[in-house]
Protein backbone atom coordinates (compact mmCIF):
# COMPACT_ATOMS: atom_id res chain seq x y z
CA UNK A 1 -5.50 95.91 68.66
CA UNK A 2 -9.12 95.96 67.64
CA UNK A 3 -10.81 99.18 66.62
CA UNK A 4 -13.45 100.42 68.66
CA UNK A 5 -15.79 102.23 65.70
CA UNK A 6 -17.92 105.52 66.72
CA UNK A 7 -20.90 104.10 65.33
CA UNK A 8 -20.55 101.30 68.00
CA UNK A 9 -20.23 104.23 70.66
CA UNK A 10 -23.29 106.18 69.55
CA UNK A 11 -25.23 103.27 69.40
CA UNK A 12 -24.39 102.09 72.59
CA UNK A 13 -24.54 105.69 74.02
CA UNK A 14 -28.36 106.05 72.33
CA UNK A 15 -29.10 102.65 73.66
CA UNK A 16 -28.08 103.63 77.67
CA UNK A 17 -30.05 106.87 77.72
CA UNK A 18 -33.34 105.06 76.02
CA UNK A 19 -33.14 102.71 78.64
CA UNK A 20 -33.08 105.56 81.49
CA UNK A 21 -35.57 107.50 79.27
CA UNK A 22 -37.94 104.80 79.16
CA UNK A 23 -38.08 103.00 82.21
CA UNK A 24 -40.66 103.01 84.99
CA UNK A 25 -41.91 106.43 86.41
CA UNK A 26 -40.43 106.07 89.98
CA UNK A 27 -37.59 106.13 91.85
CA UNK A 28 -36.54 109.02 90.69
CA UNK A 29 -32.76 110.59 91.09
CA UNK A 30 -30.48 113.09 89.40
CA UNK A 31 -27.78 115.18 91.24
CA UNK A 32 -23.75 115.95 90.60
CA UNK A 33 -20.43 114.79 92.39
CA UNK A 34 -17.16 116.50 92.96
CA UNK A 35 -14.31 114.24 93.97
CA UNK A 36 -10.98 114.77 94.74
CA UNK A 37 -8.48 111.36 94.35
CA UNK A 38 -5.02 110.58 95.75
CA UNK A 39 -2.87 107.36 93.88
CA UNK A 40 -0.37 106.45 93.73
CA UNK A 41 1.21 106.48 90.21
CA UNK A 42 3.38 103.76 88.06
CA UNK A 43 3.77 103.95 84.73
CA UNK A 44 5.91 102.57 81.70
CA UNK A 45 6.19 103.75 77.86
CA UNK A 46 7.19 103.85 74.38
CA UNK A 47 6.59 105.52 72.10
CA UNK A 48 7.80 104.71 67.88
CA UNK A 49 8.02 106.62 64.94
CA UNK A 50 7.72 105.70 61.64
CA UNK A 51 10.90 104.72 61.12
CA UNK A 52 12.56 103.88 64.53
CA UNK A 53 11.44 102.48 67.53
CA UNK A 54 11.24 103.84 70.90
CA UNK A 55 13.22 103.10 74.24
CA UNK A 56 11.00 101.39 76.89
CA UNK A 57 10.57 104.31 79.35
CA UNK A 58 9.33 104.25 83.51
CA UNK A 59 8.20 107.40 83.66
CA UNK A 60 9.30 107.51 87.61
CA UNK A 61 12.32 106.17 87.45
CA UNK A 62 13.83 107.44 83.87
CA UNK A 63 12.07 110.82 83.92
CA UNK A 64 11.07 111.56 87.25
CA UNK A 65 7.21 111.98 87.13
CA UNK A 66 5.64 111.60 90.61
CA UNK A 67 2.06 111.55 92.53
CA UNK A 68 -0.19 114.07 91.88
CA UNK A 69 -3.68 114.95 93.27
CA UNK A 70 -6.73 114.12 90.33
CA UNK A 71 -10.11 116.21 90.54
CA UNK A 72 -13.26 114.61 89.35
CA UNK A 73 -16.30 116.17 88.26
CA UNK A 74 -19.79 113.63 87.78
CA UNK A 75 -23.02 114.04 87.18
CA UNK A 76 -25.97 111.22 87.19
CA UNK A 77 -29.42 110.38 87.26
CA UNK A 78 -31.74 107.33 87.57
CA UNK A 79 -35.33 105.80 87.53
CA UNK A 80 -35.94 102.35 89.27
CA UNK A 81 -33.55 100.25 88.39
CA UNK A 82 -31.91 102.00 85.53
CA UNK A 83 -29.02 104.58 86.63
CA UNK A 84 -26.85 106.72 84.01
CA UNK A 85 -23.43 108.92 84.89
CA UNK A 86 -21.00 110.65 83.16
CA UNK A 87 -17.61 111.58 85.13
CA UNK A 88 -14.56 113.46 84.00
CA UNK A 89 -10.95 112.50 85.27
CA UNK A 90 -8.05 115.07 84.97
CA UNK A 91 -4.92 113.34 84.81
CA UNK A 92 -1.65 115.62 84.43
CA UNK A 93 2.23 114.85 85.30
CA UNK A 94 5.10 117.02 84.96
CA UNK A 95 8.70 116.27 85.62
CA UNK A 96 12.36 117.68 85.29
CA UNK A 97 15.31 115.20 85.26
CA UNK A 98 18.59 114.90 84.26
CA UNK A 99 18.31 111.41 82.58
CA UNK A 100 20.52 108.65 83.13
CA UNK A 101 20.25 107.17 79.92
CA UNK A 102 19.57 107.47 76.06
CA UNK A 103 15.65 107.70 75.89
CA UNK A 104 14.73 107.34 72.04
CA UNK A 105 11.31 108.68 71.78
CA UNK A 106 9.12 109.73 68.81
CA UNK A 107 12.04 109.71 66.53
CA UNK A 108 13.87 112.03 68.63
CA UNK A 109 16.82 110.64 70.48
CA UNK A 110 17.86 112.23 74.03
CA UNK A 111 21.50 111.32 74.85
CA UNK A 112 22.10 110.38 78.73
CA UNK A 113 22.89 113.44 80.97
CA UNK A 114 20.23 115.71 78.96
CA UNK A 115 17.80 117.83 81.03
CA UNK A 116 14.60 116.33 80.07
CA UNK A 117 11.05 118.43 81.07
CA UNK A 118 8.34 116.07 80.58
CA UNK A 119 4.64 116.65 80.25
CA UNK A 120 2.06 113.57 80.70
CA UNK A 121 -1.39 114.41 80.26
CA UNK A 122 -4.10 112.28 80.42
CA UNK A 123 -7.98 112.93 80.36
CA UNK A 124 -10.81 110.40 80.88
CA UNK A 125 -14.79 110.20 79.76
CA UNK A 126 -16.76 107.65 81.18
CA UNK A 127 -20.45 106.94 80.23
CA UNK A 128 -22.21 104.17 82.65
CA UNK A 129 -24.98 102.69 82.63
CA UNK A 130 -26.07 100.07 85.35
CA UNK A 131 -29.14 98.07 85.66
CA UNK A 132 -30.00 96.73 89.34
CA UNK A 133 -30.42 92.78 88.83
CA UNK A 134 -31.75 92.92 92.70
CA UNK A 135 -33.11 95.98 94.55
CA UNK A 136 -33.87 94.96 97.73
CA UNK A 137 -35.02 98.49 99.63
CA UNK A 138 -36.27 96.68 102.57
CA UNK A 139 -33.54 94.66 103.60
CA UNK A 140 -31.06 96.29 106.09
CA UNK A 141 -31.60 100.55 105.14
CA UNK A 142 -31.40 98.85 101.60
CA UNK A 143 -29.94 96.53 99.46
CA UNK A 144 -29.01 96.22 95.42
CA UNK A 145 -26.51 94.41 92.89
CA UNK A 146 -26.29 95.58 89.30
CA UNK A 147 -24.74 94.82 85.99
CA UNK A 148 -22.74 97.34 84.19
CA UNK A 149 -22.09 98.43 81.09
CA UNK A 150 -19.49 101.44 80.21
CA UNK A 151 -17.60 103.49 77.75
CA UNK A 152 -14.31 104.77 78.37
CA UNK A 153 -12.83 107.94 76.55
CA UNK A 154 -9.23 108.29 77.05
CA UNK A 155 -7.36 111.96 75.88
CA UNK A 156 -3.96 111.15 76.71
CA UNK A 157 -0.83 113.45 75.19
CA UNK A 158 2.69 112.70 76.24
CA UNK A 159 5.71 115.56 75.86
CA UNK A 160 9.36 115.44 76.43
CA UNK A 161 11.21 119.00 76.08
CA UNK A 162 15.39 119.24 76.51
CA UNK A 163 17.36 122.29 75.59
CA UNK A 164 19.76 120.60 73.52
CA UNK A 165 17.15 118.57 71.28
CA UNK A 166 13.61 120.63 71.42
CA UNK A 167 10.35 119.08 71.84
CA UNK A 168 8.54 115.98 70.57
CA UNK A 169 5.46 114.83 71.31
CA UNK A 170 2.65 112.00 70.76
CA UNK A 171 -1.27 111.70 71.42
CA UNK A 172 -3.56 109.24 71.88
CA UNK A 173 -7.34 109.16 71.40
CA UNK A 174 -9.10 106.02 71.96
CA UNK A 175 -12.83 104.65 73.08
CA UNK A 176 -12.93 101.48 74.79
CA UNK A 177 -16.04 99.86 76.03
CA UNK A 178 -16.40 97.68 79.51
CA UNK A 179 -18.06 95.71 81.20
CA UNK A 180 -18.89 94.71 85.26
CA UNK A 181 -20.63 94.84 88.21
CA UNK A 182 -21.64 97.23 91.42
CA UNK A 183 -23.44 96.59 94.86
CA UNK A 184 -25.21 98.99 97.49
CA UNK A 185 -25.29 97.95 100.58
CA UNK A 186 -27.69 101.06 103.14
CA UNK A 187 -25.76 100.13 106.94
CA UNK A 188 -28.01 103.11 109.04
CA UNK A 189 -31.34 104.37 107.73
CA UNK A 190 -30.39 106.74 104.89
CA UNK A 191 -27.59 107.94 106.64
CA UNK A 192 -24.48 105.68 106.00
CA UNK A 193 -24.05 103.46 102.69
CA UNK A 194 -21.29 101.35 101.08
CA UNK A 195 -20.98 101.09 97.17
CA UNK A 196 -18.26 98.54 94.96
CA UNK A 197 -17.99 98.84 91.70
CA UNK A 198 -15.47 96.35 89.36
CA UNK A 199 -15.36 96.84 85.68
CA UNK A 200 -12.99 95.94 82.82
CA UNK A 201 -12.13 94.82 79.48
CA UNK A 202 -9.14 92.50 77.96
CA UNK A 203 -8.52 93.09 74.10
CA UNK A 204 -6.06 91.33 71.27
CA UNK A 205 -2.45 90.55 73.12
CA UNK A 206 -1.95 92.31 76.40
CA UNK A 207 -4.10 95.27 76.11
CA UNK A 208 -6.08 95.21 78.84
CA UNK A 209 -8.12 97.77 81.43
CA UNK A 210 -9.92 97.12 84.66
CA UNK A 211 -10.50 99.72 87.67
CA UNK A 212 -12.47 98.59 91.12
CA UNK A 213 -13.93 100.68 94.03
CA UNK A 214 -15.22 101.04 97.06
CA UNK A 215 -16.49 103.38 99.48
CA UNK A 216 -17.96 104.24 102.38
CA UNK A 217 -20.90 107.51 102.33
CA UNK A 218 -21.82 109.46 104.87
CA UNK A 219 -25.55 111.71 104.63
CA UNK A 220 -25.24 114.36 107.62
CA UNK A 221 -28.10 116.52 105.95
CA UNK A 222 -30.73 115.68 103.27
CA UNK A 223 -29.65 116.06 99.85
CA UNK A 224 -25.81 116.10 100.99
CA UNK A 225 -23.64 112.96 101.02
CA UNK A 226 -19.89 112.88 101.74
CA UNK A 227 -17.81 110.13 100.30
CA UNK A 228 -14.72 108.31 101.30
CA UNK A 229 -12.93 105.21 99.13
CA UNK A 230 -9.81 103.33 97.58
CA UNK A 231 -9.89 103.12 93.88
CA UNK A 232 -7.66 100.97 91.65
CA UNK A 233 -7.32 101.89 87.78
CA UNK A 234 -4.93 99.45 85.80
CA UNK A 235 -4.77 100.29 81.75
CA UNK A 236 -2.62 99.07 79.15
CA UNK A 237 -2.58 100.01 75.70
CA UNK A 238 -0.98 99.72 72.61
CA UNK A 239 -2.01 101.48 70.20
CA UNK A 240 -0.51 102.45 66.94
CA UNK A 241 2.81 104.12 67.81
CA UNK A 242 1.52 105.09 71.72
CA UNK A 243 2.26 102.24 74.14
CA UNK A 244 1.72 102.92 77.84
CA UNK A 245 0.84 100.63 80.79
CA UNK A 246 -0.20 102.83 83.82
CA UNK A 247 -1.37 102.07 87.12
CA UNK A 248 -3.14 104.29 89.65
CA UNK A 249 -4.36 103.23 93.30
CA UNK A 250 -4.97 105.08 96.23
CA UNK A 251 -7.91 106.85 98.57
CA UNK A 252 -10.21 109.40 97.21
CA UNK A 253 -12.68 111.73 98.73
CA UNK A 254 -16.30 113.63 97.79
CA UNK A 255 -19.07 115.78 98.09
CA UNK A 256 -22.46 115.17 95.97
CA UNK A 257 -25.83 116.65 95.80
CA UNK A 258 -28.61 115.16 95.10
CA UNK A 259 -32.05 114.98 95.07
């Protein structure tokens, strides 16, 4: 898989906030989100060691991870037609199973009828930048398409514990950049609003990542919007010894402030 260097990161990150920095005076828009998000999870993994390889592993079916509820935390900010955001994504499974089968993973080989507790934690950055191609404020209660540009931070650690064998673990660190597309569309005044957003990015072989939104926003008092949506987040990576395809889809729900 091709390696994503931090001096192509910083670059890219300096690049996005000159743009905000430097754009027209007008516009003007900065305020913080809190979301709370409800997929559904599927998820499949391996993970080698130096010398052996691992067992391909559903992490539903083999060690009995299940749905859990994500919090978000964003903040953004925009002039005209340039708009910058940063949002955080916790990400954490635990499960306790008595496993059907031998699971060899990291090395560390857990015989069938262990009692396996697993840890899966996963945490995600994203920096995005979007520039409004059209930004029609007129039209309807306001109307705008955009290209986007984005760099994802993924923190992910997986950890399998059984009495009988102790603990093993492996991380993954990893910066991927992306690329897509989002649309405004203002239904009532400034008092309801629908957003989209689709962004993603194929690599060498299968690795792949793309996630897609779309919601519905609600203003009942100035400076106050409440936000309802269905997101979709599809990743696979490969990575040195850390393999793991995931996928995550279900409704979500916020609060922001902003001014």
């Amino acid at each position: 898989m091709k390696k994503v260097s931090w001096v192509g990161v910083i670059m890219l990150t300096g690049i996005l906030f000159a743009a905000t920095a430097t754009a027209p005076a007008y516009a003007f828009e900065i305020g913080a989100r809190a979301f709370v998000w409800f997929p559904q999870y599927k998820g499949d993994m391996k993970i080698d060691s130096d010398n052996l390889a691992g067992s391909a592993i559903n992490a539903v079916d083999d060690l009995g991870l299940g749905n859990e509820i994500y919090p978000e935390v964003e903040v953004y900010g925009g002039i005209g037609k340039h708009h910058l955001s940063l949002m955080y994504t916790s990400m954490d499974h635990s499960g306790l199973k008595n496993v059907t089968k031998n699971i060899i993973f990291n090395g560390v080989n857990y015989a069938a009828g262990s009692v396996i507790n697993t840890d899966l934690k996963s945490k995600m950055l994203d920096l995005e930048y979007q520039y409004d191609l059209i930004n029609l404020e007129n039209l309807l209660a306001g109307f705008s398409i955009g290209l986007i540009g984005k760099v994802k931070y993924l923190d992910c650690e997986a950890q399998l514990i059984a009495p009988t064998v102790g603990e093993s673990k492996d991380t993954l660190q990893y910066f991927i950049p992306m690329v897509g597309a989002g649309a405004h569309i203002g239904l009532l005044a400034n008092l309801l609003e629908a957003r989209a957003k689709v962004t993603g990015m194929g690599y060498g072989g299968d690795n792949m990542i793309y996630e897609g939104l779309a919601e519905i926003s609600v203003t009942p008092f100035p400076f106050l919007d409440i936000h309802g949506g269905y997101r979709h987040l599809k990743m696979k990576v490969d990575r040195k010894s850390f393999f793991m395809d995931s996928q995550f889809s279900g409704p979500y729900l916020g609060l922001s402030v902003g001014f």
